[in-house]
C-alpha atoms as a PDB file:
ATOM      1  CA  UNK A   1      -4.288  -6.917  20.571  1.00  0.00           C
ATOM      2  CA  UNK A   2      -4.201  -4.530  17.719  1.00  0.00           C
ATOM      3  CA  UNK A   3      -1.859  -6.420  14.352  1.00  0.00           C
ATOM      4  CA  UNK A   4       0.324  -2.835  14.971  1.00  0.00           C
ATOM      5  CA  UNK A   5       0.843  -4.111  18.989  1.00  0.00           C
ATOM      6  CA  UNK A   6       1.263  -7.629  17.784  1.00  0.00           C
ATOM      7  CA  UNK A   7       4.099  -6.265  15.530  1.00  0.00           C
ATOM      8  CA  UNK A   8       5.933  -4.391  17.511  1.00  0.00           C
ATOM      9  CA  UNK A   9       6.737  -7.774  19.680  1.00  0.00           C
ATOM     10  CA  UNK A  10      10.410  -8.039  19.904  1.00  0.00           C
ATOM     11  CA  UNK A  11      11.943 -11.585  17.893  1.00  0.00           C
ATOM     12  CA  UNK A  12      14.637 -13.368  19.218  1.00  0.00           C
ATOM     13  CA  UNK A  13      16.614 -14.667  16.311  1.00  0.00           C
ATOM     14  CA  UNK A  14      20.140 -16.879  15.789  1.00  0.00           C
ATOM     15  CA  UNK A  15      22.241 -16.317  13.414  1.00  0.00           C
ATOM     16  CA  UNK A  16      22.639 -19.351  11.243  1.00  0.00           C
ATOM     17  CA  UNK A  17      25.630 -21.166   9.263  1.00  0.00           C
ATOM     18  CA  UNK A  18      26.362 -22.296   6.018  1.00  0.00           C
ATOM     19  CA  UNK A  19      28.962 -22.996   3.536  1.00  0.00           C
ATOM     20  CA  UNK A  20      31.219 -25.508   3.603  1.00  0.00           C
ATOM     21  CA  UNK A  21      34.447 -26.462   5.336  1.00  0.00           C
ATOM     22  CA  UNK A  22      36.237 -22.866   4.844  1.00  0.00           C
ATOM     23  CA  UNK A  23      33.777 -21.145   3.631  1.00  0.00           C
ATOM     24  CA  UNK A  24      31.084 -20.718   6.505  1.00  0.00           C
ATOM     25  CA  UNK A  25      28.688 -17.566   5.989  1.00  0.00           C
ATOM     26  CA  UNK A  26      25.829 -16.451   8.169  1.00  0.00           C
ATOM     27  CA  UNK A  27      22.179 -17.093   7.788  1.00  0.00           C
ATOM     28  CA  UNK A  28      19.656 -14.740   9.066  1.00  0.00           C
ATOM     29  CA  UNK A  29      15.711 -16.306   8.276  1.00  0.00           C
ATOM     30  CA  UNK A  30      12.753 -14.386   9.181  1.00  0.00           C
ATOM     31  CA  UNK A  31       9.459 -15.930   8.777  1.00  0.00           C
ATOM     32  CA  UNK A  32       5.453 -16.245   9.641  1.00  0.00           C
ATOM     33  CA  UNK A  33       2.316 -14.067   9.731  1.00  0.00           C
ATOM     34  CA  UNK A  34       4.194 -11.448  12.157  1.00  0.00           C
ATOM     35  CA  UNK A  35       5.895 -10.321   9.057  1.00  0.00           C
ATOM     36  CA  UNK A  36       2.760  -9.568   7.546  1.00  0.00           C
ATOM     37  CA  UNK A  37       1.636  -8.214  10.807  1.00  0.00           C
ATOM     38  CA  UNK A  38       4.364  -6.029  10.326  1.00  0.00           C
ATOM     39  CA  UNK A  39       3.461  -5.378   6.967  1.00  0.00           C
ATOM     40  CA  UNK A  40       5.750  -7.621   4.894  1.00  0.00           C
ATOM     41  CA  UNK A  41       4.511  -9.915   1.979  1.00  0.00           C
ATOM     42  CA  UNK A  42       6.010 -12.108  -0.049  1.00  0.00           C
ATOM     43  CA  UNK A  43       7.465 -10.187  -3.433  1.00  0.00           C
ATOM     44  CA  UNK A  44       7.877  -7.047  -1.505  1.00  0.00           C
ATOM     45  CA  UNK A  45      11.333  -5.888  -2.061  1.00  0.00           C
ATOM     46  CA  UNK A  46      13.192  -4.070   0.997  1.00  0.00           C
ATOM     47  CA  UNK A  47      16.477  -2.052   1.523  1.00  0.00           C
ATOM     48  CA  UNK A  48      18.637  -3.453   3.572  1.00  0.00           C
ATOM     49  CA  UNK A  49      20.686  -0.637   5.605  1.00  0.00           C
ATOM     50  CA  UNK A  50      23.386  -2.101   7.690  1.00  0.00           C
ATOM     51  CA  UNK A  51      25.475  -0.805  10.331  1.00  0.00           C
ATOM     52  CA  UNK A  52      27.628  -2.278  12.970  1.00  0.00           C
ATOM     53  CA  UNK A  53      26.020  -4.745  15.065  1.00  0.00           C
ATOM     54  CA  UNK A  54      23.027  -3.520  13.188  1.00  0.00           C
ATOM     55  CA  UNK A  55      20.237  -4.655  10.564  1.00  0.00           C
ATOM     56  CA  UNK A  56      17.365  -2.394   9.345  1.00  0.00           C
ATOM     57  CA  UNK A  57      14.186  -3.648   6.628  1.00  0.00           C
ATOM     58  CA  UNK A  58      12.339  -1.406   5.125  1.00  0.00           C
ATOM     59  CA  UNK A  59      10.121  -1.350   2.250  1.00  0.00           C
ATOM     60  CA  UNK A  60      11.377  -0.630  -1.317  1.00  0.00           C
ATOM     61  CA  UNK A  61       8.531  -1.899  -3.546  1.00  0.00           C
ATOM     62  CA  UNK A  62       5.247  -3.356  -2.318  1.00  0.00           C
ATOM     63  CA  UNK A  63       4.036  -6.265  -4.104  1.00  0.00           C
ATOM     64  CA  UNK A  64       0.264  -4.853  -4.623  1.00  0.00           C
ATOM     65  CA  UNK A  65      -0.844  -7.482  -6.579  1.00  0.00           C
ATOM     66  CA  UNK A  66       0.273 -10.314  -4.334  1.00  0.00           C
ATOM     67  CA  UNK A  67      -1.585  -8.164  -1.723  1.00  0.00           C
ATOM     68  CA  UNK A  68      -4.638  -8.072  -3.118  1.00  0.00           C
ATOM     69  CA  UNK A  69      -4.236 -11.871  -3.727  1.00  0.00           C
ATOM     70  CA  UNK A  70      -3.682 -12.722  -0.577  1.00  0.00           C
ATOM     71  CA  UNK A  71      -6.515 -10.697   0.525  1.00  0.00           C
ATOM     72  CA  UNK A  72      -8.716 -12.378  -1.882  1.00  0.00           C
ATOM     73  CA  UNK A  73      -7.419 -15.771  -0.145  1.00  0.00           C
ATOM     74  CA  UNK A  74      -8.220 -14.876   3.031  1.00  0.00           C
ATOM     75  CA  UNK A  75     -11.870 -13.291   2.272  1.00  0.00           C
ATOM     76  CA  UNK A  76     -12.331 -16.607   0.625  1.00  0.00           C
ATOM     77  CA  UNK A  77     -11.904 -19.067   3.395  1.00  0.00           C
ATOM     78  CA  UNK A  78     -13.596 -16.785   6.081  1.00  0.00           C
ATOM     79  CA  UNK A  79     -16.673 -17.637   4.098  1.00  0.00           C
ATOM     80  CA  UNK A  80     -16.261 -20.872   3.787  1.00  0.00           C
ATOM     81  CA  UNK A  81     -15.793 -20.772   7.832  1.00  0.00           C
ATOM     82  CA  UNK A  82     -18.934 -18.653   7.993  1.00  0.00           C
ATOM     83  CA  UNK A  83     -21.103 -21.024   5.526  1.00  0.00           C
ATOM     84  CA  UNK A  84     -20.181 -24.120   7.466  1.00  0.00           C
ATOM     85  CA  UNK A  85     -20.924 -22.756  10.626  1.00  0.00           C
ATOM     86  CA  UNK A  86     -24.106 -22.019   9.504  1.00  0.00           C
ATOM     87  CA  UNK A  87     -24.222 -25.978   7.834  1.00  0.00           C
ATOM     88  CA  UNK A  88     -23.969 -26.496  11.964  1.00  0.00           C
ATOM     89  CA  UNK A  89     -20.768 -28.943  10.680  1.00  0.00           C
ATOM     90  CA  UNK A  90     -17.121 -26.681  10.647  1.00  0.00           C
ATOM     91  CA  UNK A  91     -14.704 -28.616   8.880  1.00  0.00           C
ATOM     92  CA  UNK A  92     -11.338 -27.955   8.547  1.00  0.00           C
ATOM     93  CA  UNK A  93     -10.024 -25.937   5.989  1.00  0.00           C
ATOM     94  CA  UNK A  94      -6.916 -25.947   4.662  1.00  0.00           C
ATOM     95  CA  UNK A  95      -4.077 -23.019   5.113  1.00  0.00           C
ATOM     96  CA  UNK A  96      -3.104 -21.601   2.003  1.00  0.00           C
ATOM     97  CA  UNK A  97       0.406 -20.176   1.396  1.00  0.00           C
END
């Protein structure tokens, strides 16, 4: 499955409380690597466009650098995957966020 196809799987999300005694407000969290499936990172700023029973994200600013960080992460450990493989020993590595 294609990251596009893995992103355009529909979330089921509940709306959250918080606040005190009379002052409860709603939550709404979204989080996990099917945001950046969807092409989300962290820094990126979005729009919010809101409507009646309605939310929309979209994209006002990408975060390049953070990006290109991440992608640098990423790159990194596949090596280290690939060169202990190779050793014949994989050891776990350890997620960076």
């Amino acid at each position: 499955m294609s990251w596009y196809k893995k992103a355009q799987m529909n979330r089921l999300v509940t709306v959250q409380d918080a606040g005190g005694y009379q002052n409860i407000v709603p939550i709404i969290m979204l989080r996990g690597k099917w945001l950046m499936n969807a092409g989300f990172y962290p820094k990126d700023k979005l729009n919010v466009s809101v409507s009646p029973e309605s939310i929309t994200l979209s994209i006002a600013e990408k975060s390049d650098m953070k990006r290109e960080e991440q992608r640098i992460i990423e790159e990194d450990l596949e090596q280290r995957k690939r060169e202990q493989r190779e050793k014949g020993s994989l050891i776990k590595i350890p997620k960076i966020v």
